[in-house]
PDB file of N, CA and C in Angstrom:
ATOM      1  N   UNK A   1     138.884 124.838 128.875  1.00  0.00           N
ATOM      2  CA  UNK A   1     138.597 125.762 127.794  1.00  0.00           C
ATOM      3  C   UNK A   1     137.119 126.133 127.757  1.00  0.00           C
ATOM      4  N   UNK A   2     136.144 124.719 127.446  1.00  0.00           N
ATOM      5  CA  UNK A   2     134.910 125.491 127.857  1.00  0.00           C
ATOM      6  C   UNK A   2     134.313 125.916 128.728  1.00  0.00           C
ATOM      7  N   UNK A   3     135.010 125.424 129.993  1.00  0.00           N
ATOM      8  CA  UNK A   3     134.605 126.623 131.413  1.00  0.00           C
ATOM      9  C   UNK A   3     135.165 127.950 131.407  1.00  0.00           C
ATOM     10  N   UNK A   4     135.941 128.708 130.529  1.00  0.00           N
ATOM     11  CA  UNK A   4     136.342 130.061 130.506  1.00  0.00           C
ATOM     12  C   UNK A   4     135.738 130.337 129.111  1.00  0.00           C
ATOM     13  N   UNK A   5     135.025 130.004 128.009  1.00  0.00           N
ATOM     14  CA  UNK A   5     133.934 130.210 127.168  1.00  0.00           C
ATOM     15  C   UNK A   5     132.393 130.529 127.884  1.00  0.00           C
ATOM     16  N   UNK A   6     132.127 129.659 128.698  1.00  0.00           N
ATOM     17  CA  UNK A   6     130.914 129.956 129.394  1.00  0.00           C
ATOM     18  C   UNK A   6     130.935 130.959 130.440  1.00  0.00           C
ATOM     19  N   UNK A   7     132.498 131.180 131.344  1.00  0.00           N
ATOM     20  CA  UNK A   7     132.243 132.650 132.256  1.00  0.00           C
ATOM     21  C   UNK A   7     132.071 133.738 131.470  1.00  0.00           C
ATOM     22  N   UNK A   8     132.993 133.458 130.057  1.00  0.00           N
ATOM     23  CA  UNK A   8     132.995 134.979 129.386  1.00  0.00           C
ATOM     24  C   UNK A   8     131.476 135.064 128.994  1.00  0.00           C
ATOM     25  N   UNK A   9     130.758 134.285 128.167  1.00  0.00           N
ATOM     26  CA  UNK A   9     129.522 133.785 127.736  1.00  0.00           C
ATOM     27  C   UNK A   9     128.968 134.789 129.057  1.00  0.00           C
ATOM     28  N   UNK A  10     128.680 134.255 130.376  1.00  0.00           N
ATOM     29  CA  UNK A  10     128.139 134.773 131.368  1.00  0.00           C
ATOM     30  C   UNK A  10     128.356 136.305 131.734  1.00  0.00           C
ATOM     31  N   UNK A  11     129.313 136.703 131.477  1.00  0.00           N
ATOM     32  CA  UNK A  11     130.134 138.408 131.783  1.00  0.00           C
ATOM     33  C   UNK A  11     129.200 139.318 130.908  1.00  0.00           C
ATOM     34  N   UNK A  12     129.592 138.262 129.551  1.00  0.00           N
ATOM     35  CA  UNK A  12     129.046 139.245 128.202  1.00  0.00           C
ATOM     36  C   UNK A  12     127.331 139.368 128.130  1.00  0.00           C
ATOM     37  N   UNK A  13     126.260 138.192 129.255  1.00  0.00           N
ATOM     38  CA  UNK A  13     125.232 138.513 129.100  1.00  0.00           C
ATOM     39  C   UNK A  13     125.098 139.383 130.120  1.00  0.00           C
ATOM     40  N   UNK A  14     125.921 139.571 131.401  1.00  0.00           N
ATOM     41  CA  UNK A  14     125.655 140.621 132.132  1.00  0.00           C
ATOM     42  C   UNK A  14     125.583 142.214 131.790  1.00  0.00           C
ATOM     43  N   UNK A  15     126.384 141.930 131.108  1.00  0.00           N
ATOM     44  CA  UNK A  15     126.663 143.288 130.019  1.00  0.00           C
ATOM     45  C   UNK A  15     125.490 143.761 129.531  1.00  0.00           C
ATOM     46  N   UNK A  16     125.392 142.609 128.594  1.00  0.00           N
ATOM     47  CA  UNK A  16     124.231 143.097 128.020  1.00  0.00           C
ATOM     48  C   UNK A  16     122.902 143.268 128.297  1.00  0.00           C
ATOM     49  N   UNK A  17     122.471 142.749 129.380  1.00  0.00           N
ATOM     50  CA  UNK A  17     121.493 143.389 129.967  1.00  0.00           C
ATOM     51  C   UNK A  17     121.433 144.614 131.068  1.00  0.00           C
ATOM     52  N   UNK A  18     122.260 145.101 130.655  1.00  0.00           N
ATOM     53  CA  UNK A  18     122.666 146.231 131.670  1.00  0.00           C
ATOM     54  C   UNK A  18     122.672 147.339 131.089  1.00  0.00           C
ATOM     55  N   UNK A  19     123.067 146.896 129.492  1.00  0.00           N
ATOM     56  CA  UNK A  19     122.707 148.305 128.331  1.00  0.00           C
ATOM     57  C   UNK A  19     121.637 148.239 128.017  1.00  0.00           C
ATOM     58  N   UNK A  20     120.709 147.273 127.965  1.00  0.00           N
ATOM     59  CA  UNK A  20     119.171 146.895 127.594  1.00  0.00           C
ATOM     60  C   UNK A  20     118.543 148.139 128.314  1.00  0.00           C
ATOM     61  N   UNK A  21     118.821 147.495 130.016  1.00  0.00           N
ATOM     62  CA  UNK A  21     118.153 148.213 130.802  1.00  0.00           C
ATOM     63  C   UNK A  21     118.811 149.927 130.784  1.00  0.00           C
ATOM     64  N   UNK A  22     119.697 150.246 130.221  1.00  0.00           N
ATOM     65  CA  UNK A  22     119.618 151.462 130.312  1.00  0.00           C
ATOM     66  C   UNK A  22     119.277 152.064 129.183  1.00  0.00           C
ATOM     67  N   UNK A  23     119.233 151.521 128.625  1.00  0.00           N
ATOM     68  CA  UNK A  23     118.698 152.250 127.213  1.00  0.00           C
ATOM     69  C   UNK A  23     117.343 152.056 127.129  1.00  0.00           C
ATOM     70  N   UNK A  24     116.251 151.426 128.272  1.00  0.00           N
ATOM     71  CA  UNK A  24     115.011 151.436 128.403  1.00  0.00           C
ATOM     72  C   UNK A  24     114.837 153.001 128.922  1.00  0.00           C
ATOM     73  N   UNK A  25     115.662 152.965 130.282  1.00  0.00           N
ATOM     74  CA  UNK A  25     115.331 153.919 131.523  1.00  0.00           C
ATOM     75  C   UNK A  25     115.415 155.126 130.693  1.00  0.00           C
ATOM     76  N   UNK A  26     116.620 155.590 129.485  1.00  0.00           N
ATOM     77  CA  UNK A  26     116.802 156.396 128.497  1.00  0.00           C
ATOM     78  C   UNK A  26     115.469 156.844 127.391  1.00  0.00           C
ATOM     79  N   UNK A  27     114.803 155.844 127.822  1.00  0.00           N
ATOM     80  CA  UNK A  27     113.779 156.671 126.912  1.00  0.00           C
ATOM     81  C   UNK A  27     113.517 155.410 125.900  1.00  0.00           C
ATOM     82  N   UNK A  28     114.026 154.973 125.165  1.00  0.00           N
ATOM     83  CA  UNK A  28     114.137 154.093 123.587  1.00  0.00           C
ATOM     84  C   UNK A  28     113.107 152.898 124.156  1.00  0.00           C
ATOM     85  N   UNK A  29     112.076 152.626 122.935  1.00  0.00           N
ATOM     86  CA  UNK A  29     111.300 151.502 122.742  1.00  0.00           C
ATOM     87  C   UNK A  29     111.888 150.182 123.154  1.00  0.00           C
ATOM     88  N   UNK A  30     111.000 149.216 123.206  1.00  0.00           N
ATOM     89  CA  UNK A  30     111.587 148.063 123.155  1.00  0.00           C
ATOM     90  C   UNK A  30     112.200 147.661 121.615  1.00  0.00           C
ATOM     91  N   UNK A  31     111.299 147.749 120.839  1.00  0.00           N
ATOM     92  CA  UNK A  31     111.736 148.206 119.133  1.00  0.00           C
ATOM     93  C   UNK A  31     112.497 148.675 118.775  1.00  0.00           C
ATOM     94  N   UNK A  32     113.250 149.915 119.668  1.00  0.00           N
ATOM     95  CA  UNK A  32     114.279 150.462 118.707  1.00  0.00           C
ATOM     96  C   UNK A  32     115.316 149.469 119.612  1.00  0.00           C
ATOM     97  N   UNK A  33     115.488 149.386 120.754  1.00  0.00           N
ATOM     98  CA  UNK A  33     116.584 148.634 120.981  1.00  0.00           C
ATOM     99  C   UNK A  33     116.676 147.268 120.612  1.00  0.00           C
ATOM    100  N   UNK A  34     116.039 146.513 120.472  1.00  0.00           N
ATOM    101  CA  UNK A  34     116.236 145.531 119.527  1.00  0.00           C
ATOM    102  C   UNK A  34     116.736 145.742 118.156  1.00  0.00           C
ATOM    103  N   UNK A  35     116.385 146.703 117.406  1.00  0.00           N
ATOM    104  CA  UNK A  35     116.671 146.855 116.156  1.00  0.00           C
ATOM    105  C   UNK A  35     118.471 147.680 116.058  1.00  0.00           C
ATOM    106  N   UNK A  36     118.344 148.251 117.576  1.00  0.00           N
ATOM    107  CA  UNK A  36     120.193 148.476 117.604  1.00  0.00           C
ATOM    108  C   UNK A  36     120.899 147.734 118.224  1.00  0.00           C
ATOM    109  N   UNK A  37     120.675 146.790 118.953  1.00  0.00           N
ATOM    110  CA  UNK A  37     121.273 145.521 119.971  1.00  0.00           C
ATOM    111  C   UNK A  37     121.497 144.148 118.743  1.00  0.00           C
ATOM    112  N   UNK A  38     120.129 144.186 117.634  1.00  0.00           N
ATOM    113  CA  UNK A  38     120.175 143.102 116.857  1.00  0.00           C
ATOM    114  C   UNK A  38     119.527 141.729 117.400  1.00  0.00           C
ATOM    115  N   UNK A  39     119.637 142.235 118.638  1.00  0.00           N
ATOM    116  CA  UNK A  39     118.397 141.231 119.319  1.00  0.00           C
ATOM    117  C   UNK A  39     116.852 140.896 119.171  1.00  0.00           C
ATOM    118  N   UNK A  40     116.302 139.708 119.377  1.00  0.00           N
ATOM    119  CA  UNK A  40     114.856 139.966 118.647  1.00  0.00           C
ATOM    120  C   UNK A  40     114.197 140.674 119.762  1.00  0.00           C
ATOM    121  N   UNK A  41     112.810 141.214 119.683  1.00  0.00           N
ATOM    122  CA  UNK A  41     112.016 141.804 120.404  1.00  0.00           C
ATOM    123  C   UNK A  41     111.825 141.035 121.736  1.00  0.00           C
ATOM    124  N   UNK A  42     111.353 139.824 121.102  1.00  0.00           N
ATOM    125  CA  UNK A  42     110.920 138.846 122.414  1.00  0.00           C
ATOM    126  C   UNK A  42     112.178 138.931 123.375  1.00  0.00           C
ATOM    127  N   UNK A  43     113.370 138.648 122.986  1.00  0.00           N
ATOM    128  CA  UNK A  43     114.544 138.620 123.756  1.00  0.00           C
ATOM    129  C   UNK A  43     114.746 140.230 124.776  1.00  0.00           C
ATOM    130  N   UNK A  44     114.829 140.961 124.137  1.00  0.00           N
ATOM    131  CA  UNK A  44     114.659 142.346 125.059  1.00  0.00           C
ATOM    132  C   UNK A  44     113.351 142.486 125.945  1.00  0.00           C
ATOM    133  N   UNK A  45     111.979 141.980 125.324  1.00  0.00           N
ATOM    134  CA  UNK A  45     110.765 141.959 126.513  1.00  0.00           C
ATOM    135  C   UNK A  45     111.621 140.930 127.746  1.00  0.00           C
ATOM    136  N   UNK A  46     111.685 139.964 127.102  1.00  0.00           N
ATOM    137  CA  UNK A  46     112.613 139.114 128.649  1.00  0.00           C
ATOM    138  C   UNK A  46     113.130 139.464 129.217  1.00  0.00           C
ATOM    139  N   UNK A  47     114.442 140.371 129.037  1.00  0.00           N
ATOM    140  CA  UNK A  47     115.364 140.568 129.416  1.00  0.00           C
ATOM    141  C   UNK A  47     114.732 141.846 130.646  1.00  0.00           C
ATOM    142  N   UNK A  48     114.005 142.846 129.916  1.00  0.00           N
ATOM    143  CA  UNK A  48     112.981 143.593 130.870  1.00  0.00           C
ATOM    144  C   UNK A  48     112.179 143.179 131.772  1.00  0.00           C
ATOM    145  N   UNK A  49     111.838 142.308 131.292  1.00  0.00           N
ATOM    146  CA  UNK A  49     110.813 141.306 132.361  1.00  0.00           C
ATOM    147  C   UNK A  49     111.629 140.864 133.713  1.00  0.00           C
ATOM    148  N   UNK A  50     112.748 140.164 133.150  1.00  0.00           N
ATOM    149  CA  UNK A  50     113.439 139.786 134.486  1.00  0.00           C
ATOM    150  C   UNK A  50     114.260 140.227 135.204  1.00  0.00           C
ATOM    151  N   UNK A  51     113.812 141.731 134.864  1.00  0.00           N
ATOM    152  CA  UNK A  51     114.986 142.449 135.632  1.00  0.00           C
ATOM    153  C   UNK A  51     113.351 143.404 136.225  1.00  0.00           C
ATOM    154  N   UNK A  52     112.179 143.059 135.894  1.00  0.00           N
ATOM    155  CA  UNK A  52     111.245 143.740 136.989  1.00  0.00           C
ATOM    156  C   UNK A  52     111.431 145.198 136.146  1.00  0.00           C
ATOM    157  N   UNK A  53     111.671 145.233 134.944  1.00  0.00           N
ATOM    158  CA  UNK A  53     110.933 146.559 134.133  1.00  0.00           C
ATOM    159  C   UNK A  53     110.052 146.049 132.917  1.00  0.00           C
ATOM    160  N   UNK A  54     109.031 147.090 132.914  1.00  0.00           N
ATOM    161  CA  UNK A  54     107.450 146.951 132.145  1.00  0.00           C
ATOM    162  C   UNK A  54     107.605 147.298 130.922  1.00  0.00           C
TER     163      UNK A  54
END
């Protein structure tokens, strides 16, 4: 059970850094997407960071 909690866990962060990053390339702040993701700031600078966008 908790090894198919943690793949989904894993799917769903792929996801979500995949809308991060496109909603950077789109134009939107780090600010506004945090404030529509609900994620904190620091968490979206990371998430940019480790995907090698500034």
């Amino acid at each position: 059970m908790i090894r198919a909690k943690l793949t989904e866990y894993r799917l769903m962060c792929q996801e979500r850094d995949r809308l991060i990053l496109e909603a950077k390339k789109a134009g939107l702040s780090e600010v506004s997407i945090a404030d529509l993701t609900g994620h904190s700031r620091n968490t979206v600078r990371s998430i940019l960071k480790a995907h090698g966008v500034a």
